[in-house]
N, C-alpha and C. Protein backbone atom coordinates (compact mmCIF):
# COMPACT_ATOMS: atom_id res chain seq x y z
N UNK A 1 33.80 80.27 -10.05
CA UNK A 1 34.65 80.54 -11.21
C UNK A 1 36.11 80.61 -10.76
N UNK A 2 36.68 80.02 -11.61
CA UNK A 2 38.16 80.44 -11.16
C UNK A 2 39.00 80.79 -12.25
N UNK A 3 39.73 81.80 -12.12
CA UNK A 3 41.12 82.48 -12.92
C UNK A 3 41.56 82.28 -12.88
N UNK A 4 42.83 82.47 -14.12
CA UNK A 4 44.21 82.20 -14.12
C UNK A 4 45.01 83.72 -14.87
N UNK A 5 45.24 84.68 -13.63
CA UNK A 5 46.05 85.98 -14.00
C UNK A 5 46.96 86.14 -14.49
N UNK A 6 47.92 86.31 -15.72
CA UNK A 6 48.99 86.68 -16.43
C UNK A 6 49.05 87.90 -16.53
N UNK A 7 50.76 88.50 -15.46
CA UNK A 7 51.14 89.97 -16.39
C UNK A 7 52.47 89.74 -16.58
N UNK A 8 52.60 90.68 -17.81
CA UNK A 8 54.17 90.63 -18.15
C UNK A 8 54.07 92.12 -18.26
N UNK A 9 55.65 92.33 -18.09
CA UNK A 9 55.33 94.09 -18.21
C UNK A 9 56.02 94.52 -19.49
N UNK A 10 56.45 93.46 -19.92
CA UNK A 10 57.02 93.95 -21.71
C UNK A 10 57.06 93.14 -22.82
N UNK A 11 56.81 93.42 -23.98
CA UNK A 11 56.56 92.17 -25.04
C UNK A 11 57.42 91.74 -25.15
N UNK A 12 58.91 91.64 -24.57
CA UNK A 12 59.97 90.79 -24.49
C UNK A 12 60.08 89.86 -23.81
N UNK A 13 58.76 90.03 -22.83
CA UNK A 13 58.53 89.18 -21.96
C UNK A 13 57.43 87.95 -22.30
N UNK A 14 57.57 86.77 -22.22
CA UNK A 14 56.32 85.56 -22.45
C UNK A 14 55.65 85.38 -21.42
N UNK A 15 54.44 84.79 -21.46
CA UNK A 15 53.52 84.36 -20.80
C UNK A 15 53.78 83.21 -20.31
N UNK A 16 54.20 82.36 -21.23
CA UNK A 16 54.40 80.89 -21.67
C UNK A 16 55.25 80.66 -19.93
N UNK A 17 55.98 81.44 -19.13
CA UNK A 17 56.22 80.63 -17.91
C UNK A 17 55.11 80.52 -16.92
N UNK A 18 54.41 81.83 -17.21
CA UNK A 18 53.69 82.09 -15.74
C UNK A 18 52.54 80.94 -16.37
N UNK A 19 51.99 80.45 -17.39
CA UNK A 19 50.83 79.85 -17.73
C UNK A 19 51.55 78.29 -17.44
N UNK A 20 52.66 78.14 -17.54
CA UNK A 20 53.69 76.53 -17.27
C UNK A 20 52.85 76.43 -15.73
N UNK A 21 53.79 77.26 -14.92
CA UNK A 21 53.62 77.37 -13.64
C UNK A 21 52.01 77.45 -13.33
N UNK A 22 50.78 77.95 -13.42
CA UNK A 22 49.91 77.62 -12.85
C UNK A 22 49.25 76.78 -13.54
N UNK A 23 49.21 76.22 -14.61
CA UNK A 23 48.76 74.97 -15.12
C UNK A 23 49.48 73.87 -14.07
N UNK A 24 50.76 73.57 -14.08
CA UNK A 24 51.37 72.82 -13.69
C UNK A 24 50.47 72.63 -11.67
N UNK A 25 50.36 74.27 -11.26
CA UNK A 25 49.97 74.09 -9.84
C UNK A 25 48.14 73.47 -10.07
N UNK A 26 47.72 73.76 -11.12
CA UNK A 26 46.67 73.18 -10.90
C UNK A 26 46.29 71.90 -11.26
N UNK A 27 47.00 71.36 -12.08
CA UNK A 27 46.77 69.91 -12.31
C UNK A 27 47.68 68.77 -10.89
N UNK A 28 47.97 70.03 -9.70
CA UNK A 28 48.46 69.12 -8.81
C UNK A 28 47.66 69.57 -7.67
N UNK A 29 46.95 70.34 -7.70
CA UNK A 29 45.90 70.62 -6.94
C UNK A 29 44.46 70.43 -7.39
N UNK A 30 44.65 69.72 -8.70
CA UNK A 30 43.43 69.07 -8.76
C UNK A 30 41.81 70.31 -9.25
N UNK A 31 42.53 71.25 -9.78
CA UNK A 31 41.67 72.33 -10.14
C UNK A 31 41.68 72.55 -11.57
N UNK A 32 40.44 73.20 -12.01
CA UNK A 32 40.68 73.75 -13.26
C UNK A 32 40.14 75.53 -13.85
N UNK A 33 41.23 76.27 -14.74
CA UNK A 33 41.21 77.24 -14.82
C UNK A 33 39.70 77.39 -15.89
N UNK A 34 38.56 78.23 -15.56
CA UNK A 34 37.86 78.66 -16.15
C UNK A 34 37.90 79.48 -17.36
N UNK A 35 38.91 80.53 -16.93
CA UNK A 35 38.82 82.14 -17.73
C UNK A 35 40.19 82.46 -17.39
N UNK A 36 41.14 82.85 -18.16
CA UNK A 36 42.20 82.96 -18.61
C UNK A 36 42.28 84.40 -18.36
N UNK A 37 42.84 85.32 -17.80
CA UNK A 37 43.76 86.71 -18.00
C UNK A 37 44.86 87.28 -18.03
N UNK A 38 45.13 87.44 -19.12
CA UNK A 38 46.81 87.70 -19.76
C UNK A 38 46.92 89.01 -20.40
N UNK A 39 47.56 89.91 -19.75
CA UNK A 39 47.93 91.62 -20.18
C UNK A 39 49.73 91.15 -19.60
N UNK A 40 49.72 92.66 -21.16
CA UNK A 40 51.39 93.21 -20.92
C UNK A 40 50.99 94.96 -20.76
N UNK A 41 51.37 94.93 -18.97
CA UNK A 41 51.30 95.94 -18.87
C UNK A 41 51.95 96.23 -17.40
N UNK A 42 53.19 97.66 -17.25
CA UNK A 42 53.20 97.39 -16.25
C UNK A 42 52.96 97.91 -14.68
N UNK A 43 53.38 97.10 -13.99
CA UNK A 43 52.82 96.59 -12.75
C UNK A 43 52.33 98.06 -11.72
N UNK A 44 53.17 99.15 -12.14
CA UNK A 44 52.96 100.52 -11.89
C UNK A 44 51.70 100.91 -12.26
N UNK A 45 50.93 100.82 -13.19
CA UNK A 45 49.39 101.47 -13.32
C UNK A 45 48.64 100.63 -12.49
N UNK A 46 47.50 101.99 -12.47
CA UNK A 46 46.41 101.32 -11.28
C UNK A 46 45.85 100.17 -11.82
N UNK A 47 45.22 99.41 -11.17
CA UNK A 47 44.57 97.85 -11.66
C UNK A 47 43.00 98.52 -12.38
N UNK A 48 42.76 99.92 -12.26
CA UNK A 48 41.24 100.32 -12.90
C UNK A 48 41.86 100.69 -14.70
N UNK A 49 43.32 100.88 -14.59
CA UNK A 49 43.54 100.99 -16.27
C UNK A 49 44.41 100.03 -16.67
N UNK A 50 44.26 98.72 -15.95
CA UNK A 50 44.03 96.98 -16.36
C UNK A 50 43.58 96.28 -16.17
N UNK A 51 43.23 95.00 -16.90
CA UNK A 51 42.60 93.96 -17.29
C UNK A 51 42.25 93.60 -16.02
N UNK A 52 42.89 93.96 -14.92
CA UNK A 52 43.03 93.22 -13.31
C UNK A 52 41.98 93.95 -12.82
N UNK A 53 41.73 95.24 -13.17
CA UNK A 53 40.63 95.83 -12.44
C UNK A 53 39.22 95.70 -13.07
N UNK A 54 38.83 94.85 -14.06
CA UNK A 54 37.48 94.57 -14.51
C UNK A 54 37.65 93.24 -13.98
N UNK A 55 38.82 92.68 -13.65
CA UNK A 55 38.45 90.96 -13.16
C UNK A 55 37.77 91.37 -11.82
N UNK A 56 38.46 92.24 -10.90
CA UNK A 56 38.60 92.73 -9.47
C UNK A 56 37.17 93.22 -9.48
N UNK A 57 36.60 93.88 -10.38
CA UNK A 57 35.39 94.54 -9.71
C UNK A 57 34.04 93.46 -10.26
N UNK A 58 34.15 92.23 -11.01
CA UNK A 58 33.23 91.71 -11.28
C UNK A 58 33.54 89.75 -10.36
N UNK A 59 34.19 90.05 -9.88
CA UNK A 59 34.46 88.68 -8.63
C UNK A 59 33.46 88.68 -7.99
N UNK A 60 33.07 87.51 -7.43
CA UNK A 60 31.95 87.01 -6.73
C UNK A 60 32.65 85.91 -5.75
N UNK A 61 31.55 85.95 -4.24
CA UNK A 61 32.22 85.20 -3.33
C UNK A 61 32.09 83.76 -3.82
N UNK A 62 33.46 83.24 -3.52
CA UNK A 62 33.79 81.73 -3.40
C UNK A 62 34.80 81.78 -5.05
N UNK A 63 35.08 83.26 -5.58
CA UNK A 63 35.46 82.49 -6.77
C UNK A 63 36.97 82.91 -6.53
N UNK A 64 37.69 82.08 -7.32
CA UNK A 64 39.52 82.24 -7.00
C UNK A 64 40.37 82.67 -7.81
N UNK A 65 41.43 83.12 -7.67
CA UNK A 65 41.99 83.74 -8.97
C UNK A 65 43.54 83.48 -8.14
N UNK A 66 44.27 82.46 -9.52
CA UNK A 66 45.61 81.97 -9.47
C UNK A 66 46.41 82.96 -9.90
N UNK A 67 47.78 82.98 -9.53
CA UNK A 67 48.59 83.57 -10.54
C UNK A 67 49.85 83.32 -9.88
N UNK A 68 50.90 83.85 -10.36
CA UNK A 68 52.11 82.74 -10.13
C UNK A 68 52.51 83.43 -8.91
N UNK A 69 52.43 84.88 -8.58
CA UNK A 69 53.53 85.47 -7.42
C UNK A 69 52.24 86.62 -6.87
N UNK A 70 52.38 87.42 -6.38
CA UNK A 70 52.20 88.51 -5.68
C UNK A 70 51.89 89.97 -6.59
N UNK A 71 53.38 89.74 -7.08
CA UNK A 71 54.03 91.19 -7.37
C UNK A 71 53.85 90.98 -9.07
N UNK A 72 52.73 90.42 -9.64
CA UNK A 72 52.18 90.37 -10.99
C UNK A 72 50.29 91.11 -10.42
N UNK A 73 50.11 91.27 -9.24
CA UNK A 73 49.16 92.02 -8.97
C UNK A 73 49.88 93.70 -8.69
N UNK A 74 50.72 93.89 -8.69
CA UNK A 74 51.50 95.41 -8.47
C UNK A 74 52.57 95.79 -8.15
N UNK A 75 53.20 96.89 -7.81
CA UNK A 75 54.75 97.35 -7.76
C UNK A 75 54.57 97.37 -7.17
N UNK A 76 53.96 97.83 -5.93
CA UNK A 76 54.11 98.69 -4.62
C UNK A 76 52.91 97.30 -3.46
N UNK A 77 53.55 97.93 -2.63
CA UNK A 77 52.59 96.84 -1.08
C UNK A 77 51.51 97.80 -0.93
N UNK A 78 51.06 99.18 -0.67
CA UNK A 78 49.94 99.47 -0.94
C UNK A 78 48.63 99.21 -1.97
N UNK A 79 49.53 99.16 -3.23
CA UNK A 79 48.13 98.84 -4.03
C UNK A 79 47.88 97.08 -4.53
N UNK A 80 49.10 96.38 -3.90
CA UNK A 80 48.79 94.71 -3.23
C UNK A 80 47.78 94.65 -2.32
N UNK A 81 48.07 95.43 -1.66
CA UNK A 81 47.18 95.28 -0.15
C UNK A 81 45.63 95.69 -0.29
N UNK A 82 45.43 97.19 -1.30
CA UNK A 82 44.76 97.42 -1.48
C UNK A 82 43.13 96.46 -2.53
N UNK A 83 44.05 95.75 -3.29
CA UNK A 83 43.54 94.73 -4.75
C UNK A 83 43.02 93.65 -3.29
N UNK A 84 44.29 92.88 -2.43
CA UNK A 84 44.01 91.65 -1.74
C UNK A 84 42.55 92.23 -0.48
N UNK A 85 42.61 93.48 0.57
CA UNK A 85 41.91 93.41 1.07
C UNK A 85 39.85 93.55 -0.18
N UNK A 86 40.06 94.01 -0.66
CA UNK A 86 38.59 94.43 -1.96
C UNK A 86 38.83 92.52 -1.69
N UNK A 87 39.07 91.77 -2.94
CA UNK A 87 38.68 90.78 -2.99
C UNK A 87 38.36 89.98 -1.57
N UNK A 88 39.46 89.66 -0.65
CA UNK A 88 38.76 89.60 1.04
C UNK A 88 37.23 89.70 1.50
N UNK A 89 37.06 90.95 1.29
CA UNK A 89 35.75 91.75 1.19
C UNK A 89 34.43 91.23 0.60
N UNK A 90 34.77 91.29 -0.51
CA UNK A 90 33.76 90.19 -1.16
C UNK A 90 33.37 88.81 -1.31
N UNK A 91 34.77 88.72 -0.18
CA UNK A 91 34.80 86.69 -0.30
C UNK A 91 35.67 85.89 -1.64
N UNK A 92 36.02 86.63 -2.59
CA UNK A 92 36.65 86.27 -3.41
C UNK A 92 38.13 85.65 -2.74
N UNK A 93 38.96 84.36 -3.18
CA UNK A 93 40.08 84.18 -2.87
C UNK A 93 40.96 84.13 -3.95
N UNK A 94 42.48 84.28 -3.46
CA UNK A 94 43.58 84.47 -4.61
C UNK A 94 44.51 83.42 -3.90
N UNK A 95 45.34 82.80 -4.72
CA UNK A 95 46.10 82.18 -4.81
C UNK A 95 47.87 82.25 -5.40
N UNK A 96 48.46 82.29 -4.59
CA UNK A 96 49.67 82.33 -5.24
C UNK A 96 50.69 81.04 -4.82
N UNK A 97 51.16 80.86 -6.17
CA UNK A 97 52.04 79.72 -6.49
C UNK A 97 53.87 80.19 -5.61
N UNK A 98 54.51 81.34 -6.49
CA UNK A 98 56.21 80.98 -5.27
C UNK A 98 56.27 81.37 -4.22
N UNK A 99 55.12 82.70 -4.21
CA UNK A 99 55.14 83.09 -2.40
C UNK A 99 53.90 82.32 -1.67
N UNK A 100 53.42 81.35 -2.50
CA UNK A 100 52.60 80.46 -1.77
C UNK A 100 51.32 80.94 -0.72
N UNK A 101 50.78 82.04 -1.30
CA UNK A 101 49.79 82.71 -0.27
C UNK A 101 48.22 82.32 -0.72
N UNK A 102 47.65 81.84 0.50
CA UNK A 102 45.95 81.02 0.48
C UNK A 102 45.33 82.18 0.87
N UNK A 103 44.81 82.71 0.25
CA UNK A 103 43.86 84.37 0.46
C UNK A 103 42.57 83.57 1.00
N UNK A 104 41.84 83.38 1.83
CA UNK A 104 40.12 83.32 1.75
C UNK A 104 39.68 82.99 2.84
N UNK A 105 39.05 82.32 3.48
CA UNK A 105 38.17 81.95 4.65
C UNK A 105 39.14 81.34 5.32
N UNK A 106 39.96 81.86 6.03
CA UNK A 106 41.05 81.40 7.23
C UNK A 106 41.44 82.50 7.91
N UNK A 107 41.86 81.97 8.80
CA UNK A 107 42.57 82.86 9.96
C UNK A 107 43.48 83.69 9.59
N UNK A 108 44.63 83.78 8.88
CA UNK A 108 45.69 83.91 8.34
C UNK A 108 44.95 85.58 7.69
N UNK A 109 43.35 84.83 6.27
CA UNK A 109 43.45 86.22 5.64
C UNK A 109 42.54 86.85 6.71
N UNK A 110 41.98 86.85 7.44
CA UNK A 110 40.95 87.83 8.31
C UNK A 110 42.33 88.29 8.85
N UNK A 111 43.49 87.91 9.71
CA UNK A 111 44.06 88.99 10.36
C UNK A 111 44.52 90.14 8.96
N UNK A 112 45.37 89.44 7.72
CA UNK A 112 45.64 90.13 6.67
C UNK A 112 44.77 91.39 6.24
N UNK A 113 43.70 91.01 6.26
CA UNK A 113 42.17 91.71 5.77
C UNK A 113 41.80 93.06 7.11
N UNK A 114 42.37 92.74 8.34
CA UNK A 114 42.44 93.60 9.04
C UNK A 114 43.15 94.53 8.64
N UNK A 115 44.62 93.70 8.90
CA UNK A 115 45.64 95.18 8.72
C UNK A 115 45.37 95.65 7.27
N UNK A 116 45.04 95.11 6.31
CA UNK A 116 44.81 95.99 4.81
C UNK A 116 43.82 97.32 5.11
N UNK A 117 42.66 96.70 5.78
CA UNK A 117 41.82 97.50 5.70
C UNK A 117 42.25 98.97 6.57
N UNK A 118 42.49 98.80 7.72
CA UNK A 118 43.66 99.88 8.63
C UNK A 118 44.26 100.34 8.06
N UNK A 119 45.37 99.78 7.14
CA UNK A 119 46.28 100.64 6.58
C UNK A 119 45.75 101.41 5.62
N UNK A 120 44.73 100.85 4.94
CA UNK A 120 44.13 102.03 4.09
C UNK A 120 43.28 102.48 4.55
N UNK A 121 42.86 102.74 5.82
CA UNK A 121 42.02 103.84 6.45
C UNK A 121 43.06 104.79 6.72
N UNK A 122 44.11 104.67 7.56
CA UNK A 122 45.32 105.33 7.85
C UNK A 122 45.97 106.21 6.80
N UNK A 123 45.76 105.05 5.38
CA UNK A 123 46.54 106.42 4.37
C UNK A 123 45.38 107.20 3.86
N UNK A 124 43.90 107.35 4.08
CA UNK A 124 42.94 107.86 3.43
C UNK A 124 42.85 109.29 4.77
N UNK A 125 42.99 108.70 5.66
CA UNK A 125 42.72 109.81 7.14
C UNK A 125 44.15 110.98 6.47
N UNK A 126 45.61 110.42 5.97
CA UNK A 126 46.41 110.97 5.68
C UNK A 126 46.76 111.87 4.71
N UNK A 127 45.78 111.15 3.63
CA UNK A 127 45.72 111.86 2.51
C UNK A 127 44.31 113.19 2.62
N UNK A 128 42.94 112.83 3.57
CA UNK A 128 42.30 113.66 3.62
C UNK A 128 42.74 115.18 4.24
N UNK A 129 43.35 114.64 5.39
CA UNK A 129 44.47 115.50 6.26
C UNK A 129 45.23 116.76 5.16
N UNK A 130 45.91 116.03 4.39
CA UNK A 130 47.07 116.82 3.69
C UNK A 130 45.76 117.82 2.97
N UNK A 131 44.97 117.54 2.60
CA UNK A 131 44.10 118.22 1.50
C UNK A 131 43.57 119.48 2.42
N UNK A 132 43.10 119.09 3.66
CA UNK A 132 42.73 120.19 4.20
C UNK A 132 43.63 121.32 4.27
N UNK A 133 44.39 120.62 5.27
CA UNK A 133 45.65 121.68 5.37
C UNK A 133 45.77 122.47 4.00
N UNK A 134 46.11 122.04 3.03
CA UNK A 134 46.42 122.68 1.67
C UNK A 134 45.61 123.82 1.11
N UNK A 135 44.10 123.11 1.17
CA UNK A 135 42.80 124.24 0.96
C UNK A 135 42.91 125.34 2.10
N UNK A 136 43.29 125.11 3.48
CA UNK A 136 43.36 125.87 4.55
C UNK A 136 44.47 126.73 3.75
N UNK A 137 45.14 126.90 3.64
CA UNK A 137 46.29 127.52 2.91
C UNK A 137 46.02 128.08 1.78
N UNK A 138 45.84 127.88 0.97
CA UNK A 138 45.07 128.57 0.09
C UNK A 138 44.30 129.28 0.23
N UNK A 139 42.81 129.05 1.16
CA UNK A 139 42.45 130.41 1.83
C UNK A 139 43.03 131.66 1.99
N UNK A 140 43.78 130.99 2.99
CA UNK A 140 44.84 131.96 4.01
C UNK A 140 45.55 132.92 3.34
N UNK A 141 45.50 132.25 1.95
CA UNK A 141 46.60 133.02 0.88
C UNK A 141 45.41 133.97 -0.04
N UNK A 142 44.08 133.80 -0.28
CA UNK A 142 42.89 134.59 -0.61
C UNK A 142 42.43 133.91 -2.30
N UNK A 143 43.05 132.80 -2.30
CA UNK A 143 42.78 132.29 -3.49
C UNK A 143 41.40 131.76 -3.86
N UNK A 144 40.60 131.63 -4.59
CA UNK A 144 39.48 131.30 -5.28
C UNK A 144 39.69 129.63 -5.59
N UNK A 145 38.48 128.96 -4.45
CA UNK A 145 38.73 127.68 -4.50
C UNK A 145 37.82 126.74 -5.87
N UNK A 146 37.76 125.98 -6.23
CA UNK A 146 36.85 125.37 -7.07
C UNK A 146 36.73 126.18 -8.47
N UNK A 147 35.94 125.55 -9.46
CA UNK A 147 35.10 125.88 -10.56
C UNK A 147 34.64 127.02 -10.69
N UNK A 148 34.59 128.11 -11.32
CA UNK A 148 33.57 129.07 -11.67
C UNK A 148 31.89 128.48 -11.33
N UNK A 149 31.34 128.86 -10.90
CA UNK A 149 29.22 128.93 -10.79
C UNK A 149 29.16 128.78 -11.88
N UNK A 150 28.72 127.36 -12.34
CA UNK A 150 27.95 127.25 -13.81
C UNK A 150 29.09 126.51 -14.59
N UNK A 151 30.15 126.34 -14.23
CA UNK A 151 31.03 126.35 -15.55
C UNK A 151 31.31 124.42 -15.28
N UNK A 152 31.54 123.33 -16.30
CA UNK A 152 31.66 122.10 -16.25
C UNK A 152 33.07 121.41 -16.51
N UNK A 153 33.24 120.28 -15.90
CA UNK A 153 34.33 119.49 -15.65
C UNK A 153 34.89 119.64 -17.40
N UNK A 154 36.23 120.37 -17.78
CA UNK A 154 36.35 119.89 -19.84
C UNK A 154 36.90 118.19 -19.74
N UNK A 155 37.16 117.79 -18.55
CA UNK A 155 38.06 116.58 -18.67
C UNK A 155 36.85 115.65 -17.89
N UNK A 156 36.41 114.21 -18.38
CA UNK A 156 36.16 113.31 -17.11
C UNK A 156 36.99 112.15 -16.48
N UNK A 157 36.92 111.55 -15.86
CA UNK A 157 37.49 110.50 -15.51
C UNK A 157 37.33 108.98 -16.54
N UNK A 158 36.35 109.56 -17.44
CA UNK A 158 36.92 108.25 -18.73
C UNK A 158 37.92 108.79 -19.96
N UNK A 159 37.66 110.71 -20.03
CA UNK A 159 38.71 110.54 -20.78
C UNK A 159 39.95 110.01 -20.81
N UNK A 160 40.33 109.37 -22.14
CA UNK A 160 41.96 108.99 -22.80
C UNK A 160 41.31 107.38 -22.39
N UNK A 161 40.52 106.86 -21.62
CA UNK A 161 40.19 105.57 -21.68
C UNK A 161 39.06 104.90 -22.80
N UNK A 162 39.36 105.51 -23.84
CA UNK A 162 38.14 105.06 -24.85
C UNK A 162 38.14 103.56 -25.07
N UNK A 163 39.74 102.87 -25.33
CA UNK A 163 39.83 102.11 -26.16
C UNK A 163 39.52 100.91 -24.92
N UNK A 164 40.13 101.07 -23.70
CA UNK A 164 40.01 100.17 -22.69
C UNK A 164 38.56 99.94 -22.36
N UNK A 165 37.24 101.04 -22.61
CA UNK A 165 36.15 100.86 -22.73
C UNK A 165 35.63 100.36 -23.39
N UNK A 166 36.19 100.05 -24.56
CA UNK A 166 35.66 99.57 -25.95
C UNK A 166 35.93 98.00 -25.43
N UNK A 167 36.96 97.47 -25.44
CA UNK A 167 37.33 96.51 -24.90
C UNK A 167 35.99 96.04 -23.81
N UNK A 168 36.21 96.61 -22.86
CA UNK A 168 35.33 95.83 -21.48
C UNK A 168 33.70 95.90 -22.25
N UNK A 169 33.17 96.85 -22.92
CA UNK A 169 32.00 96.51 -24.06
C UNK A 169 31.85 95.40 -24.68
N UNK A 170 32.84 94.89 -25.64
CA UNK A 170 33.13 93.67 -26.30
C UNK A 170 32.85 93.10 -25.31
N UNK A 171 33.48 92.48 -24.56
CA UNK A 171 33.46 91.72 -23.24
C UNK A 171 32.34 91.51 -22.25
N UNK A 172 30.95 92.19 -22.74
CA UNK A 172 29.94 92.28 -22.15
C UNK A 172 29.97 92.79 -21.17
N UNK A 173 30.35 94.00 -20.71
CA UNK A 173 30.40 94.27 -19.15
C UNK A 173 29.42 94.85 -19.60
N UNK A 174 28.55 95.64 -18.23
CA UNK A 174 27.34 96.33 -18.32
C UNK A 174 27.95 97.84 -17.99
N UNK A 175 27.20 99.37 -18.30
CA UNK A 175 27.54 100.46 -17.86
C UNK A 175 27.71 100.49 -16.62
N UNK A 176 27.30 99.78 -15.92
CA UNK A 176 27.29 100.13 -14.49
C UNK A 176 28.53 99.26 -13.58
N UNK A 177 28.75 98.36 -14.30
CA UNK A 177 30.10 97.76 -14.16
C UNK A 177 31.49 98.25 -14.20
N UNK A 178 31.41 99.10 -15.71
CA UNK A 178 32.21 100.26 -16.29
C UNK A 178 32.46 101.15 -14.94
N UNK A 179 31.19 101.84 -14.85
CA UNK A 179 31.37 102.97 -13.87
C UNK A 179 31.78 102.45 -12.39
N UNK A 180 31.79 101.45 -11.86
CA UNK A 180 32.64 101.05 -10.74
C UNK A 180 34.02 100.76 -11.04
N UNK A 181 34.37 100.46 -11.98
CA UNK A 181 35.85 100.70 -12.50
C UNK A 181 36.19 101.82 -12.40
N UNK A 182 35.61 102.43 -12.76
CA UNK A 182 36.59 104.05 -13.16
C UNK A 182 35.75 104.90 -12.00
N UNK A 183 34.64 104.79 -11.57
CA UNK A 183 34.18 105.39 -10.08
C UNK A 183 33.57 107.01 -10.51
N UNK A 184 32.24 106.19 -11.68
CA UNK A 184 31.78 107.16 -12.33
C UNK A 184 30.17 106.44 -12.05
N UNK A 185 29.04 107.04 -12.77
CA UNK A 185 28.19 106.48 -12.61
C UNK A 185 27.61 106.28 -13.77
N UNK A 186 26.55 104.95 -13.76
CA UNK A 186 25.86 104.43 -15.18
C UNK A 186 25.53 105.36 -16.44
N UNK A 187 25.34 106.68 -15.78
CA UNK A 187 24.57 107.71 -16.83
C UNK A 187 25.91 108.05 -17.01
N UNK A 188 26.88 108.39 -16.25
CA UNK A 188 28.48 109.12 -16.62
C UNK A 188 28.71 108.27 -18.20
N UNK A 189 28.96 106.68 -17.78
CA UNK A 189 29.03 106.01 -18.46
C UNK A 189 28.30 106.21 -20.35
N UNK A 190 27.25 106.39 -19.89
CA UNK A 190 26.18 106.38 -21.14
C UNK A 190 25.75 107.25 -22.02
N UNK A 191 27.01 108.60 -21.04
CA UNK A 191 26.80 109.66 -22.33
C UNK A 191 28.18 109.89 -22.79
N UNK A 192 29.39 109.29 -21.98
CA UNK A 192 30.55 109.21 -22.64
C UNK A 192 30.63 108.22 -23.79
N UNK A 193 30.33 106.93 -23.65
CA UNK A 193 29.62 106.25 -25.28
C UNK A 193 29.14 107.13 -26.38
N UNK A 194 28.04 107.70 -26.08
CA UNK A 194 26.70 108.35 -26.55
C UNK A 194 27.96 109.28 -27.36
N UNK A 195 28.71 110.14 -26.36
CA UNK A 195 29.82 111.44 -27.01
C UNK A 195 30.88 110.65 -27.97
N UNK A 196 31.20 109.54 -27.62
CA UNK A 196 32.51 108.98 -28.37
C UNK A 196 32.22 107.80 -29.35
N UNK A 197 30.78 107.80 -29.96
CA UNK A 197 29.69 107.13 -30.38
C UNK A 197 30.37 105.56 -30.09
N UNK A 198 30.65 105.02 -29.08
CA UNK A 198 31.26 103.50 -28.14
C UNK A 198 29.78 102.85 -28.46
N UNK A 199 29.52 101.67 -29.09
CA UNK A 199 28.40 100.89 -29.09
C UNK A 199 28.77 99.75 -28.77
């Protein structure tokens, strides 16, 4: 399968170049776009509360996903790095048209796919780090860590995402698809529907 990714980050903004530009790269590379993805949204939210993160978690190896630059997958080089090493991973390749980058079975992305993966071991060792320390501190200070015994989460990790669920529903995703997006599980999934009556 292959994609063709569109983001704009404001409705002032058109599509109409970035879809010029990879039409144009694929009728000279001799390819054709399958499945179309076009969101205005921007580049600052995580790819799990956009369109990019239901493409990202339902990719399969050998399939490709165009898009004109880089920095229409995110603001920041961590959560680039983070989107490019996942697809790596699965064998999925990406393609970019002005910074011209061949993501997939080459030399080039295995060293890439290294350092991604390092660097986000490095910021996960960093971020686990800080947490300890913090809870250590809190101790130290005599504070009461966690939840009350018995008492339940009032918030989950799908609330305020109803409508983006509703969406990936339409779209046939399965619950269990859902819940690797948002990093919940099938039943999480099936009683937040069930509560927000989502069919």
């Amino acid at each position: 399968m292959i994609y063709g990714y569109i983001r704009v980050s404001t409705d002032k903004q058109t599509v109409d170049n970035q879809r010029f530009e990879i039409n144009r790269f694929c009728k000279t590379n001799n390819i054709k776009i399958d499945h179309w993805i076009e969101e205005t949204i921007s580049g600052t939210k995580s790819p799990e509360k956009r369109l990019l993160g239901s493409l990202i978690a339902e990719v399969k190896a050998g399939d490709l996903i165009v898009c004109s630059e880089l920095s229409r997958l995110g603001r920041n080089l961590f959560m680039i790095m983070s989107i490019l090493n996942h697809l790596m991973m699965n064998d999925a390749r990406i393609w970019t048209i002005k910074d011209n980058y061949r993501l997939g079975d080459n030399i080039q992305s295995k060293v890439l796919a290294f350092a991604f993966g390092l660097s986000a071991e490095i910021e996960r060792n960093l971020i686990s780090q800080r947490t300890k320390e913090a809870l250590a501190r809190k101790r130290a200070e005599g504070k009461t860590l966690g939840r009350p015994f018995g008492s339940k989460s009032s918030r989950v990790k799908l609330t305020g995402n109803e409508k983006e669920i509703k969406a990936l529903i339409a779209r046939q995703f399965s619950k269990s698809a859902i819940g690797r997006i948002y990093g919940v599980s099938r039943v999480t999934v099936a009683i937040f529907m069930k509560e927000h009556m989502i069919k």
